[in-house]
PDB file of N, CA and C in Angstrom:
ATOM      1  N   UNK A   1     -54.230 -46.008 -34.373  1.00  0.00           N
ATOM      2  CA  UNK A   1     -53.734 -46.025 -33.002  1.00  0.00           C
ATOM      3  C   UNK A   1     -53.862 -47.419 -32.398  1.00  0.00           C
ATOM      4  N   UNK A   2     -55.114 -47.787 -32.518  1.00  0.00           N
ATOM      5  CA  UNK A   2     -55.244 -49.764 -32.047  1.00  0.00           C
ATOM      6  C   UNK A   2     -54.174 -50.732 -32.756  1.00  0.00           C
ATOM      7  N   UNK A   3     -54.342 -50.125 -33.975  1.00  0.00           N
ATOM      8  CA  UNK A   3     -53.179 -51.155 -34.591  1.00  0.00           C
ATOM      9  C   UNK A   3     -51.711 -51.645 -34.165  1.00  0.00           C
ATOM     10  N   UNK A   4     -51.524 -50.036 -33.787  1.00  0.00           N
ATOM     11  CA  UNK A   4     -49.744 -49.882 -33.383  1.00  0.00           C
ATOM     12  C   UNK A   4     -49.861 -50.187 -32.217  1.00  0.00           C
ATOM     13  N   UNK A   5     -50.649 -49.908 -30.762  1.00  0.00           N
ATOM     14  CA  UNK A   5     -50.884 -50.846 -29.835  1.00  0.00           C
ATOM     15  C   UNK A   5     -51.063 -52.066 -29.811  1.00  0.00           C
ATOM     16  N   UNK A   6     -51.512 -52.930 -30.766  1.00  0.00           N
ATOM     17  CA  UNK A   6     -51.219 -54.158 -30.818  1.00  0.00           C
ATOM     18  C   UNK A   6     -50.242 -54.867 -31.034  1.00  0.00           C
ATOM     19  N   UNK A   7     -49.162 -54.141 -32.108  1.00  0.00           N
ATOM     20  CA  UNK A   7     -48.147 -54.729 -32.871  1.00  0.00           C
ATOM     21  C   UNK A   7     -46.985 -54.497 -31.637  1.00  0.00           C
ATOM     22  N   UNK A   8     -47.439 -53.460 -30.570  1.00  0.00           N
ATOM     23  CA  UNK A   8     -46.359 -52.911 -29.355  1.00  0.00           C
ATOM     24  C   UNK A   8     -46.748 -53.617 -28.307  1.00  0.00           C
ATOM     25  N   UNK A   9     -48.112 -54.480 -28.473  1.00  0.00           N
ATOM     26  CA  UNK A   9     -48.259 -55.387 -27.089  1.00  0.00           C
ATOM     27  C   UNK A   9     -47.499 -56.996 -28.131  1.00  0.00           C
ATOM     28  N   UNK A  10     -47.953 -57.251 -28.638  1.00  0.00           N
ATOM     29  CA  UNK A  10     -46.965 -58.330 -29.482  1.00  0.00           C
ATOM     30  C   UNK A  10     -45.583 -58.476 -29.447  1.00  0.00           C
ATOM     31  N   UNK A  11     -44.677 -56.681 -29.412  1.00  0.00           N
ATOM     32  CA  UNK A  11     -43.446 -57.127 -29.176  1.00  0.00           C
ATOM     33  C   UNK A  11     -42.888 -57.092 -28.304  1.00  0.00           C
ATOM     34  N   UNK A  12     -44.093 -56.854 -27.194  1.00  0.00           N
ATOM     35  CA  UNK A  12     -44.289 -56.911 -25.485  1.00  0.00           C
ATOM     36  C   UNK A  12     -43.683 -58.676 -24.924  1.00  0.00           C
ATOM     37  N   UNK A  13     -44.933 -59.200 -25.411  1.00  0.00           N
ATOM     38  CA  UNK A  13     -45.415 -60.033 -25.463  1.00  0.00           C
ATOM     39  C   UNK A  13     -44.104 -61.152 -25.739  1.00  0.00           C
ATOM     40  N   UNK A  14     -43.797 -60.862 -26.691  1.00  0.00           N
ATOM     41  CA  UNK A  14     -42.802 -61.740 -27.591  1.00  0.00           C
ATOM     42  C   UNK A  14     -41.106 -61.447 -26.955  1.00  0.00           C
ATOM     43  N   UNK A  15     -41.020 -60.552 -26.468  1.00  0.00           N
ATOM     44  CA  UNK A  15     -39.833 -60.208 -25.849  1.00  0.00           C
ATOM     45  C   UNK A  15     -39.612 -60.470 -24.314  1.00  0.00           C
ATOM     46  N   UNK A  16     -40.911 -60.321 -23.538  1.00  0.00           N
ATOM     47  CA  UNK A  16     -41.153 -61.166 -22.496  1.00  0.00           C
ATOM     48  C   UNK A  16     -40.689 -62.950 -22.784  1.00  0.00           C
ATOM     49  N   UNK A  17     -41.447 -63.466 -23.323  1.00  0.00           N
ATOM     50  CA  UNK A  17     -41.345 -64.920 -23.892  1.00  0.00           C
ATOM     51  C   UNK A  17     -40.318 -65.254 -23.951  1.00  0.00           C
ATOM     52  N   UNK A  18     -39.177 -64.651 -24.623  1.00  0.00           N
ATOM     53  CA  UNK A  18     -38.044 -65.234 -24.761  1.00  0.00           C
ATOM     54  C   UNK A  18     -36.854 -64.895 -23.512  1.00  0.00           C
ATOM     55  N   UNK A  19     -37.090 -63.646 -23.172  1.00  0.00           N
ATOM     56  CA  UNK A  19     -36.586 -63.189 -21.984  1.00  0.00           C
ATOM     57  C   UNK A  19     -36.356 -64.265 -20.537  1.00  0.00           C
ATOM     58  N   UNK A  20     -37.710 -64.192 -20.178  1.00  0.00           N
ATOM     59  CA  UNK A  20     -37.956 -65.804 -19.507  1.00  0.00           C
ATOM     60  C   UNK A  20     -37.713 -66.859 -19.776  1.00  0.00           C
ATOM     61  N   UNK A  21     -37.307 -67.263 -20.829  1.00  0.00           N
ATOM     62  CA  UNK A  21     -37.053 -68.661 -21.097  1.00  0.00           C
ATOM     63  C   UNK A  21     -38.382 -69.732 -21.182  1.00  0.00           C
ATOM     64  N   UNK A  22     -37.879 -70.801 -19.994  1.00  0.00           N
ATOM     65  CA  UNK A  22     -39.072 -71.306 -19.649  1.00  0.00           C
ATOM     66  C   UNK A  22     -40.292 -70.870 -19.364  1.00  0.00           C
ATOM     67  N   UNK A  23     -40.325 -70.285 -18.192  1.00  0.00           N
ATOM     68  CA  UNK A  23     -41.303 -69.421 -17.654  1.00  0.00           C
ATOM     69  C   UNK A  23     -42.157 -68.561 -18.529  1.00  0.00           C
ATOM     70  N   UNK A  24     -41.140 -68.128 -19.664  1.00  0.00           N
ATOM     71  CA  UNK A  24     -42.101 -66.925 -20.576  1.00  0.00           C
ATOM     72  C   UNK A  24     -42.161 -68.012 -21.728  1.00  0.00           C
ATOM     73  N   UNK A  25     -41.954 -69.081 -22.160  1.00  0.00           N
ATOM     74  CA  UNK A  25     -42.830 -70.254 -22.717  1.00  0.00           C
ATOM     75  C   UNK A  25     -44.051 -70.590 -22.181  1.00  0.00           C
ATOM     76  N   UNK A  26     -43.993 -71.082 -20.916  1.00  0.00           N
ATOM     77  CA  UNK A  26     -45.026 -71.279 -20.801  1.00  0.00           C
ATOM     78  C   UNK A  26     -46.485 -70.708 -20.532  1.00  0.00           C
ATOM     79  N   UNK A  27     -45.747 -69.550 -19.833  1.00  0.00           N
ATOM     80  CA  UNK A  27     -46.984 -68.118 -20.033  1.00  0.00           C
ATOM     81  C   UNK A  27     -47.265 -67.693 -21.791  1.00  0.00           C
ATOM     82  N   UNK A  28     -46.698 -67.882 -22.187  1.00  0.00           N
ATOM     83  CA  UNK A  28     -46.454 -67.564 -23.973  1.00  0.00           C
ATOM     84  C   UNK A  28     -48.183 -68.909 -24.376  1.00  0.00           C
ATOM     85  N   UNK A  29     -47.671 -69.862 -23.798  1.00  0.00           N
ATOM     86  CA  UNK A  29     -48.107 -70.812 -24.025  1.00  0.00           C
ATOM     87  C   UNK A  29     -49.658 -71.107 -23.558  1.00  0.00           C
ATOM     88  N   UNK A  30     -50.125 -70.622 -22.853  1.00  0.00           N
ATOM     89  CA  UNK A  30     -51.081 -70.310 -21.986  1.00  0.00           C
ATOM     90  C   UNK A  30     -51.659 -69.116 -22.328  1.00  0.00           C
ATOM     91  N   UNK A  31     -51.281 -68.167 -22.346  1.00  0.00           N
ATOM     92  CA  UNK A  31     -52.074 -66.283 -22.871  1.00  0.00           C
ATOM     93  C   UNK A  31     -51.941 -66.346 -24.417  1.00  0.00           C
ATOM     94  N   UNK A  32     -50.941 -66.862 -25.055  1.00  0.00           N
ATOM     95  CA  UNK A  32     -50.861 -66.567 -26.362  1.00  0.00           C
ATOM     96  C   UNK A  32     -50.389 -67.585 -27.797  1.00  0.00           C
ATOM     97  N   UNK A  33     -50.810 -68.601 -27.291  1.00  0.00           N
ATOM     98  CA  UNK A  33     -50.758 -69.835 -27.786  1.00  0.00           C
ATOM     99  C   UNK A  33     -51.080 -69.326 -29.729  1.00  0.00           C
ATOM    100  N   UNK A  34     -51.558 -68.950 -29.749  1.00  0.00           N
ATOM    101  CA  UNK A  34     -52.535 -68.452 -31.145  1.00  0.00           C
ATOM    102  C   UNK A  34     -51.891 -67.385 -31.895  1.00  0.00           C
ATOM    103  N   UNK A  35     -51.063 -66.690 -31.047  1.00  0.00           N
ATOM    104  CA  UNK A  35     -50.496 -65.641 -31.809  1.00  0.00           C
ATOM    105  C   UNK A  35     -49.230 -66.373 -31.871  1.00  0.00           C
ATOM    106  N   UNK A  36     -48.401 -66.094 -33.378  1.00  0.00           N
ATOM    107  CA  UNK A  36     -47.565 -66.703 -34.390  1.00  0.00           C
ATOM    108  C   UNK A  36     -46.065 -66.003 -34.002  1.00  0.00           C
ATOM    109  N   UNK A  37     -46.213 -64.893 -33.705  1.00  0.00           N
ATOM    110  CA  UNK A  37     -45.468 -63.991 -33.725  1.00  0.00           C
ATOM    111  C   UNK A  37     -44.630 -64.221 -31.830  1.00  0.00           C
ATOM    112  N   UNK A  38     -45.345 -64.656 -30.975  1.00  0.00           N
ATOM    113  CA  UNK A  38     -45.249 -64.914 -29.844  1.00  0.00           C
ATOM    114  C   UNK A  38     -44.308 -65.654 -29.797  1.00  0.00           C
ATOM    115  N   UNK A  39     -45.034 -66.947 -30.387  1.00  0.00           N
ATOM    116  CA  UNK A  39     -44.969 -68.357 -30.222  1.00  0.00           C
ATOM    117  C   UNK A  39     -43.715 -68.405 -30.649  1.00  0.00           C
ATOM    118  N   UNK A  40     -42.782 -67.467 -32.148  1.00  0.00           N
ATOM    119  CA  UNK A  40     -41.830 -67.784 -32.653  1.00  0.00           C
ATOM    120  C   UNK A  40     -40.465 -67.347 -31.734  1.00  0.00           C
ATOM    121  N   UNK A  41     -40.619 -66.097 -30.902  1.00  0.00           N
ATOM    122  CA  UNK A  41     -39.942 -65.906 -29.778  1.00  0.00           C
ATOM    123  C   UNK A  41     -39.997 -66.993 -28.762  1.00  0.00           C
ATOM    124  N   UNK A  42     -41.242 -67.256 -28.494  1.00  0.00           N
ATOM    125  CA  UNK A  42     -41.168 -68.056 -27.007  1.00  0.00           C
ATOM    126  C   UNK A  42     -40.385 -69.137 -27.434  1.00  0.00           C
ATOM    127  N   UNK A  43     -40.158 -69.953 -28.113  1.00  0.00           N
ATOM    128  CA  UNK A  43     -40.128 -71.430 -28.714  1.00  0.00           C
ATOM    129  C   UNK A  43     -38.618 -71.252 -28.893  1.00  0.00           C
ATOM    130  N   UNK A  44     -37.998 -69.487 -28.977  1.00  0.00           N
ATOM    131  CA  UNK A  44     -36.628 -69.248 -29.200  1.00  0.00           C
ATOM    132  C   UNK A  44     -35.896 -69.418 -27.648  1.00  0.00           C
ATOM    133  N   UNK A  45     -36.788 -68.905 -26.892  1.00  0.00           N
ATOM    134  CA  UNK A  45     -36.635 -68.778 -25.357  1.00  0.00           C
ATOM    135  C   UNK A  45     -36.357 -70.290 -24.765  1.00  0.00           C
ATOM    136  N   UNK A  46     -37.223 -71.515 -25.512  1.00  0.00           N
ATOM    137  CA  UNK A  46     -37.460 -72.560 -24.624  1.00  0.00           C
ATOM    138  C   UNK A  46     -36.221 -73.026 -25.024  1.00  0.00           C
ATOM    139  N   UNK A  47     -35.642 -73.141 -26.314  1.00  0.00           N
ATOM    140  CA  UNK A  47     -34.451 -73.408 -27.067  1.00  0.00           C
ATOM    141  C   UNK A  47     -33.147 -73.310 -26.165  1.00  0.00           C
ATOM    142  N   UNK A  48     -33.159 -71.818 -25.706  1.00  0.00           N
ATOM    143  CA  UNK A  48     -32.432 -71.223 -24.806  1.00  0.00           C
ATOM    144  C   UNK A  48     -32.191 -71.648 -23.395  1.00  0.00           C
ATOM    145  N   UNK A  49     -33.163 -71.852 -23.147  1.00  0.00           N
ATOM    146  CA  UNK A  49     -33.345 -72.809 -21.301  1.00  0.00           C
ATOM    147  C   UNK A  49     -32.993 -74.366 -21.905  1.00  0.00           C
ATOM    148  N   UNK A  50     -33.066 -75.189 -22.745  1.00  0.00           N
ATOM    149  CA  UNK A  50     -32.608 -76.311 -23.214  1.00  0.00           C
ATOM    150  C   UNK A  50     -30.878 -76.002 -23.198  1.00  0.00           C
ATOM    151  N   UNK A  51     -30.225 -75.290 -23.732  1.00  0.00           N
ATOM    152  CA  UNK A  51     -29.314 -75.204 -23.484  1.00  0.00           C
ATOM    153  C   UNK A  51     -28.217 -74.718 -22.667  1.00  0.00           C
ATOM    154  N   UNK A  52     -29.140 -73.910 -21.403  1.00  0.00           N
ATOM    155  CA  UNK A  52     -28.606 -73.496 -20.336  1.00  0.00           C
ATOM    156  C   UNK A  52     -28.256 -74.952 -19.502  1.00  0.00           C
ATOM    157  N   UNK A  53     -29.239 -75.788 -19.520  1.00  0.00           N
ATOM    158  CA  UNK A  53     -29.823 -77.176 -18.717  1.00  0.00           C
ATOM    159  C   UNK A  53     -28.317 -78.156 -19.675  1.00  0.00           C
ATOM    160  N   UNK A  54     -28.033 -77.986 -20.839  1.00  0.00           N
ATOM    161  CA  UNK A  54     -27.324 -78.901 -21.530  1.00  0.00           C
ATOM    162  C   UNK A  54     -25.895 -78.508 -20.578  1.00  0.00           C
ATOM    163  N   UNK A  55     -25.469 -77.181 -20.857  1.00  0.00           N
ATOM    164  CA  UNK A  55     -24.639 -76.668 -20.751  1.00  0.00           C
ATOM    165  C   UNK A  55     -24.500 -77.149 -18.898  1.00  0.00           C
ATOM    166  N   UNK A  56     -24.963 -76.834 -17.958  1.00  0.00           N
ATOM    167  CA  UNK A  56     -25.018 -77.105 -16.516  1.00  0.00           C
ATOM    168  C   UNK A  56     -24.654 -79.157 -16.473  1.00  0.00           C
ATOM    169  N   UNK A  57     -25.502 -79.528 -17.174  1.00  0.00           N
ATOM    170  CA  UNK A  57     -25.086 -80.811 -17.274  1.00  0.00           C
ATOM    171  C   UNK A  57     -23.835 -81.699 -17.220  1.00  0.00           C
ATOM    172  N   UNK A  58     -23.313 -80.648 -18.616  1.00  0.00           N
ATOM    173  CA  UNK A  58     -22.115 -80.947 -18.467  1.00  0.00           C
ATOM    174  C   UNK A  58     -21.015 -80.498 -18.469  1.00  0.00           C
ATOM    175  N   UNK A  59     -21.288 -79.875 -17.363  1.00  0.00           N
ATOM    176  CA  UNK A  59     -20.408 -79.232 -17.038  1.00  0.00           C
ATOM    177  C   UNK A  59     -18.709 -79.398 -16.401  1.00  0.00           C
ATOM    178  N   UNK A  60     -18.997 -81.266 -15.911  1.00  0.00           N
ATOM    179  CA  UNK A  60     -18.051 -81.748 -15.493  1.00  0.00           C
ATOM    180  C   UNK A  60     -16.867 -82.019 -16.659  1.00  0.00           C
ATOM    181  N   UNK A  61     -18.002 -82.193 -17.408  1.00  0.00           N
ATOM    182  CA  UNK A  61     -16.692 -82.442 -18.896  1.00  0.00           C
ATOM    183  C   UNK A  61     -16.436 -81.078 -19.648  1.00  0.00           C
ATOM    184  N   UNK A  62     -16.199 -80.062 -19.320  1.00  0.00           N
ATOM    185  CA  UNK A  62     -16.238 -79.162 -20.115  1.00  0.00           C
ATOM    186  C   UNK A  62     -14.951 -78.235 -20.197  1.00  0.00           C
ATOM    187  N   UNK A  63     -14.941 -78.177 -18.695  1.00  0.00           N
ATOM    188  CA  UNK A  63     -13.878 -77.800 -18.063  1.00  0.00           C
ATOM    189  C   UNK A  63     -13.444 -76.160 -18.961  1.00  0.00           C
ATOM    190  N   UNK A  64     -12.356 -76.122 -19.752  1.00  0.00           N
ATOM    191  CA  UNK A  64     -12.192 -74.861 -20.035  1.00  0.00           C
ATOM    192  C   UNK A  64     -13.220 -73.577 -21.809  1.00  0.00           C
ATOM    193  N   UNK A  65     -14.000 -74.820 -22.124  1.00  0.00           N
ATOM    194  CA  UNK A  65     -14.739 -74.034 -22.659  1.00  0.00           C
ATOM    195  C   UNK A  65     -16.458 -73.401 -22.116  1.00  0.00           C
ATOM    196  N   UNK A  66     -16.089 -74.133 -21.022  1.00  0.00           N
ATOM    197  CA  UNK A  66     -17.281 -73.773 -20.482  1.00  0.00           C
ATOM    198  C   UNK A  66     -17.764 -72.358 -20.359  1.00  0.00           C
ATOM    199  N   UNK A  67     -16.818 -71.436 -20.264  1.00  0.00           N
ATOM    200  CA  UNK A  67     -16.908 -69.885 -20.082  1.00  0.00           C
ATOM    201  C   UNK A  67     -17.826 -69.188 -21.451  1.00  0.00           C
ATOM    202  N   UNK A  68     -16.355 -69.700 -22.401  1.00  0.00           N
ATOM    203  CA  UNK A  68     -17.128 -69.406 -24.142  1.00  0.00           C
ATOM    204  C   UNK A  68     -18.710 -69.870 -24.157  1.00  0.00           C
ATOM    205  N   UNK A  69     -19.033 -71.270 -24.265  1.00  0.00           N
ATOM    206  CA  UNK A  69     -20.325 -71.350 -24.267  1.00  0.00           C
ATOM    207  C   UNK A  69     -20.995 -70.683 -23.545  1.00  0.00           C
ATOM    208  N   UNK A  70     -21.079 -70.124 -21.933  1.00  0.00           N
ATOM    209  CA  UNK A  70     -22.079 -69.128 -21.597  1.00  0.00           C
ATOM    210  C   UNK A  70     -22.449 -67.403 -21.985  1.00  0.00           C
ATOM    211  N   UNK A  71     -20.918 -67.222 -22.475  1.00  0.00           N
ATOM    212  CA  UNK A  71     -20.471 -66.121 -23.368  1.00  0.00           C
ATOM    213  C   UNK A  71     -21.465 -66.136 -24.472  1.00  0.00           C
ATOM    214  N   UNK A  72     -21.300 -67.404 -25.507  1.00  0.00           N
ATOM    215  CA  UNK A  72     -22.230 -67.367 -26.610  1.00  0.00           C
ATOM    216  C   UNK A  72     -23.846 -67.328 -26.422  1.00  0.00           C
ATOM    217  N   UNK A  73     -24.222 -68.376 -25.342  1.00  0.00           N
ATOM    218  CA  UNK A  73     -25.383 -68.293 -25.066  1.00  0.00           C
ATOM    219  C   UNK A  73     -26.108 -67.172 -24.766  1.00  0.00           C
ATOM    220  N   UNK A  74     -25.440 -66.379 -23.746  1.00  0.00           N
ATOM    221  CA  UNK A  74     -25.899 -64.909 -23.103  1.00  0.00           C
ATOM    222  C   UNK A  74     -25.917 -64.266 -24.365  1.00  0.00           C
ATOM    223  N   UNK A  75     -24.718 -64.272 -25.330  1.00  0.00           N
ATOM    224  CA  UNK A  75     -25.341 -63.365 -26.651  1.00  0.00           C
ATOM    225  C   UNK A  75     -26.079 -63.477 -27.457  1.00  0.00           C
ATOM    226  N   UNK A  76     -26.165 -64.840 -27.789  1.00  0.00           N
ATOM    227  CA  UNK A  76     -27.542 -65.316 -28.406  1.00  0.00           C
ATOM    228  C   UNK A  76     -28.687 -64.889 -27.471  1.00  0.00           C
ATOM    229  N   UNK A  77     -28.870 -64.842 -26.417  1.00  0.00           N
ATOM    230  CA  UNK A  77     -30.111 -64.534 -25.703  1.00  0.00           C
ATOM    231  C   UNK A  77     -30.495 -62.956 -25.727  1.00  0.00           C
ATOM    232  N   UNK A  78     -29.522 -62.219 -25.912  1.00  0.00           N
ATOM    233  CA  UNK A  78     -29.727 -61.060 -26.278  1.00  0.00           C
ATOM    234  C   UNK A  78     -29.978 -60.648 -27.656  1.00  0.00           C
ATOM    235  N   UNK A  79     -29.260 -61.427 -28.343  1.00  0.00           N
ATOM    236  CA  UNK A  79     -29.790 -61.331 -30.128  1.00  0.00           C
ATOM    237  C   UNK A  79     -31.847 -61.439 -30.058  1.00  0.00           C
ATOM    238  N   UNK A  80     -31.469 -62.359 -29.169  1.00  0.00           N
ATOM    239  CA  UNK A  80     -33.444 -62.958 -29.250  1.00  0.00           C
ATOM    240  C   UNK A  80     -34.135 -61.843 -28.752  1.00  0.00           C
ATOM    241  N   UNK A  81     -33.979 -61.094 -28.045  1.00  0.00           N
ATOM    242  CA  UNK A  81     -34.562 -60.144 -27.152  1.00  0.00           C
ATOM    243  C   UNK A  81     -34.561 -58.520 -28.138  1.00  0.00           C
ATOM    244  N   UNK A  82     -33.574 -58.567 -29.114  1.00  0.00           N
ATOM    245  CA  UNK A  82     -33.782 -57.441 -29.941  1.00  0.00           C
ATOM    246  C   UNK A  82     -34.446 -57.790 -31.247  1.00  0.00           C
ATOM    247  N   UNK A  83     -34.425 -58.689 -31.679  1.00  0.00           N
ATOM    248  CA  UNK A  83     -35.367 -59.819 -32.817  1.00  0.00           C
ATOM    249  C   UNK A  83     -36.481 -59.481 -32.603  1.00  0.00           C
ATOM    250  N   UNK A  84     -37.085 -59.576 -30.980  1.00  0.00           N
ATOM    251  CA  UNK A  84     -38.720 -59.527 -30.556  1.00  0.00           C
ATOM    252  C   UNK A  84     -38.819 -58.581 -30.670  1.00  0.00           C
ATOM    253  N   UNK A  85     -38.000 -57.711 -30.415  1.00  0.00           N
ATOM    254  CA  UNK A  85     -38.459 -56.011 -29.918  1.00  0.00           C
ATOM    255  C   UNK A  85     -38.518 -55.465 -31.413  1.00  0.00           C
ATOM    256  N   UNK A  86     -38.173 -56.420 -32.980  1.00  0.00           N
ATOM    257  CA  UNK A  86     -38.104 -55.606 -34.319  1.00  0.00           C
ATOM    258  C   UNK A  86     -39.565 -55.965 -34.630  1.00  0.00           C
ATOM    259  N   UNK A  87     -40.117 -56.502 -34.709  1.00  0.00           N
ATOM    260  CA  UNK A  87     -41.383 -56.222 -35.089  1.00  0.00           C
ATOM    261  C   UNK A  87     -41.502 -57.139 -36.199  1.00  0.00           C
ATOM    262  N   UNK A  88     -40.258 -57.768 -36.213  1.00  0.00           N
ATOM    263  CA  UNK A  88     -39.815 -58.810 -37.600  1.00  0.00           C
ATOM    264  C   UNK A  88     -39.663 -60.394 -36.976  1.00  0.00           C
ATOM    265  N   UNK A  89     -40.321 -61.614 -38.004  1.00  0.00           N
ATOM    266  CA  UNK A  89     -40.141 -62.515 -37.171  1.00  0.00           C
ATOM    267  C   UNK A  89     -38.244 -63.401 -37.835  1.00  0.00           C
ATOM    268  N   UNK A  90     -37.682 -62.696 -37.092  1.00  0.00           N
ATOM    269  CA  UNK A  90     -36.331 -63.018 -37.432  1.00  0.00           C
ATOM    270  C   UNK A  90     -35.114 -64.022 -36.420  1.00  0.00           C
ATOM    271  N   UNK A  91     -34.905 -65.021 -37.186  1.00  0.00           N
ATOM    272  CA  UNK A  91     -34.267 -66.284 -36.817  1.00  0.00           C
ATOM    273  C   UNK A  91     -33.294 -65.946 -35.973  1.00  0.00           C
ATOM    274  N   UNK A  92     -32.889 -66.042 -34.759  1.00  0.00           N
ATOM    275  CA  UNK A  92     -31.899 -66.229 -34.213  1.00  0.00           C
ATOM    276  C   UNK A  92     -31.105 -66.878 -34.375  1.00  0.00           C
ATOM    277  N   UNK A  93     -29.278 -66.891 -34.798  1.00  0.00           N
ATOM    278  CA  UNK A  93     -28.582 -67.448 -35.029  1.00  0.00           C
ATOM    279  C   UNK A  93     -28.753 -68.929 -34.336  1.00  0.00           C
ATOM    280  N   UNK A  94     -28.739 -70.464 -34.413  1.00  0.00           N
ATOM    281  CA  UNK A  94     -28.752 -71.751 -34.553  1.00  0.00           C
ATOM    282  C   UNK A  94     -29.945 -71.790 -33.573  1.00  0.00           C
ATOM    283  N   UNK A  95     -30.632 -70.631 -32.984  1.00  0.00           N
ATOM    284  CA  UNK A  95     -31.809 -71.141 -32.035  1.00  0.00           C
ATOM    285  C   UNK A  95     -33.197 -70.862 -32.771  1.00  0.00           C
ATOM    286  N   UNK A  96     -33.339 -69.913 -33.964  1.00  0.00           N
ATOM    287  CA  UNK A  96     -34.585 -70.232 -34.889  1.00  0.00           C
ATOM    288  C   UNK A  96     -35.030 -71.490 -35.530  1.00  0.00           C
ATOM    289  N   UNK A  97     -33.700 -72.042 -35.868  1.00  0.00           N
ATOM    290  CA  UNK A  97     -33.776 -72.992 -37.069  1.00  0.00           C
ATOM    291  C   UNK A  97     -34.115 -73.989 -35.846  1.00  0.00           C
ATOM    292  N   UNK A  98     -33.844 -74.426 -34.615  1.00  0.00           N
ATOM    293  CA  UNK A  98     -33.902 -75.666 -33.881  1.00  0.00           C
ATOM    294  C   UNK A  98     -35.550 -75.196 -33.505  1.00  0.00           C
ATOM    295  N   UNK A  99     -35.602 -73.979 -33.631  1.00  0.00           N
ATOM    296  CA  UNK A  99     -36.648 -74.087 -32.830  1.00  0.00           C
ATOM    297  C   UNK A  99     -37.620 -73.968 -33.703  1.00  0.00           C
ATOM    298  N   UNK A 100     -37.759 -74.149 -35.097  1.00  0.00           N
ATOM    299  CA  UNK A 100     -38.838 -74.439 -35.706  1.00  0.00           C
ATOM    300  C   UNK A 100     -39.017 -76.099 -35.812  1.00  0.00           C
ATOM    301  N   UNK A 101     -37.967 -76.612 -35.286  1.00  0.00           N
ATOM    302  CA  UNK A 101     -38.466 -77.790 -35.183  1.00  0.00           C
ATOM    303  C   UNK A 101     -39.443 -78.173 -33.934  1.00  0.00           C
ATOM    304  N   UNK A 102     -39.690 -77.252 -33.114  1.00  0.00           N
ATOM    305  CA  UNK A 102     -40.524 -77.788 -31.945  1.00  0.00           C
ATOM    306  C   UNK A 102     -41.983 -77.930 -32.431  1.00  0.00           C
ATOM    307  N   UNK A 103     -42.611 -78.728 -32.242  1.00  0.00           N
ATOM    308  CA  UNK A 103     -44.556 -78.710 -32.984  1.00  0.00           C
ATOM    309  C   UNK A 103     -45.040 -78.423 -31.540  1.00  0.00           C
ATOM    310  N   UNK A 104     -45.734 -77.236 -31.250  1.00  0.00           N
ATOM    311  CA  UNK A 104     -46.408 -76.909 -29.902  1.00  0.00           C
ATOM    312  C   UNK A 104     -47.705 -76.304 -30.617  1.00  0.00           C
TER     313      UNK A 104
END
C-alpha cells in the first residue's frame, strides 16, 4: 500500500512539474530536487516555458505560422502531462531529448 502511494505521489508530483512549467520547475526544484523521476518531467516543463517565451518573442516575425506553433506546443504540453501521469520516464517528442541536456 506505501509503495503504490508513493509511485501515485511521484506521478503527482511529476505531472504538477510539468503542468506549471516554470513555476512547477521550480517548486520541482526546491521539494524534489532528488527525485529522478520529477526532475525528468519538470526539466520537460522548463523546456516548455523556454519555448512559449521563444515563440512570444517572435512573434513579430512569424506572422502566419504562429498559430501552428502554439497548436504544436499545447500538444506537446499535453503529451508531457500524460508521460507523468504513466508511471514511465518517457521522452516527450523534441522536449526530452533538449531537456536532457539541462545539468540542474
Amino acid at each position: 500500500m506505501e509503495k503504490t502511494k508513493k509511485i501515485n505521489d511521484k506521478k503527482l508530483h511529476a505531472f504538477l512539474a510539468s503542468f506549471f512549467t516554470i513555476i512547477g520547475f521550480i517548486i520541482a526544484l526546491i521539494l524534489w530536487k532528488d527525485d529522478k523521476y520529477v526532475m525528468f518531467y519538470a526539466k520537460q516543463g522548463l523546456v516548455l516555458f523556454i519555448s512559449y517565451i521563444l515563440i512570444v518573442i517572435t512573434k513579430p516575425f512569424l506572422f502566419f505560422i504562429e498559430w501552428i506553433l502554439w497548436i504544436f506546443i499545447i500538444v506537446l504540453w499535453i503529451m508531457t502531462w500524460i508521460n507523468a501521469l504513466s508511471g514511465e520516464m518517457k521522452k516527450t517528442f523534441l522536449l526530452g531529448d533538449l531537456s536532457e541536456k539541462l545539468k540542474v
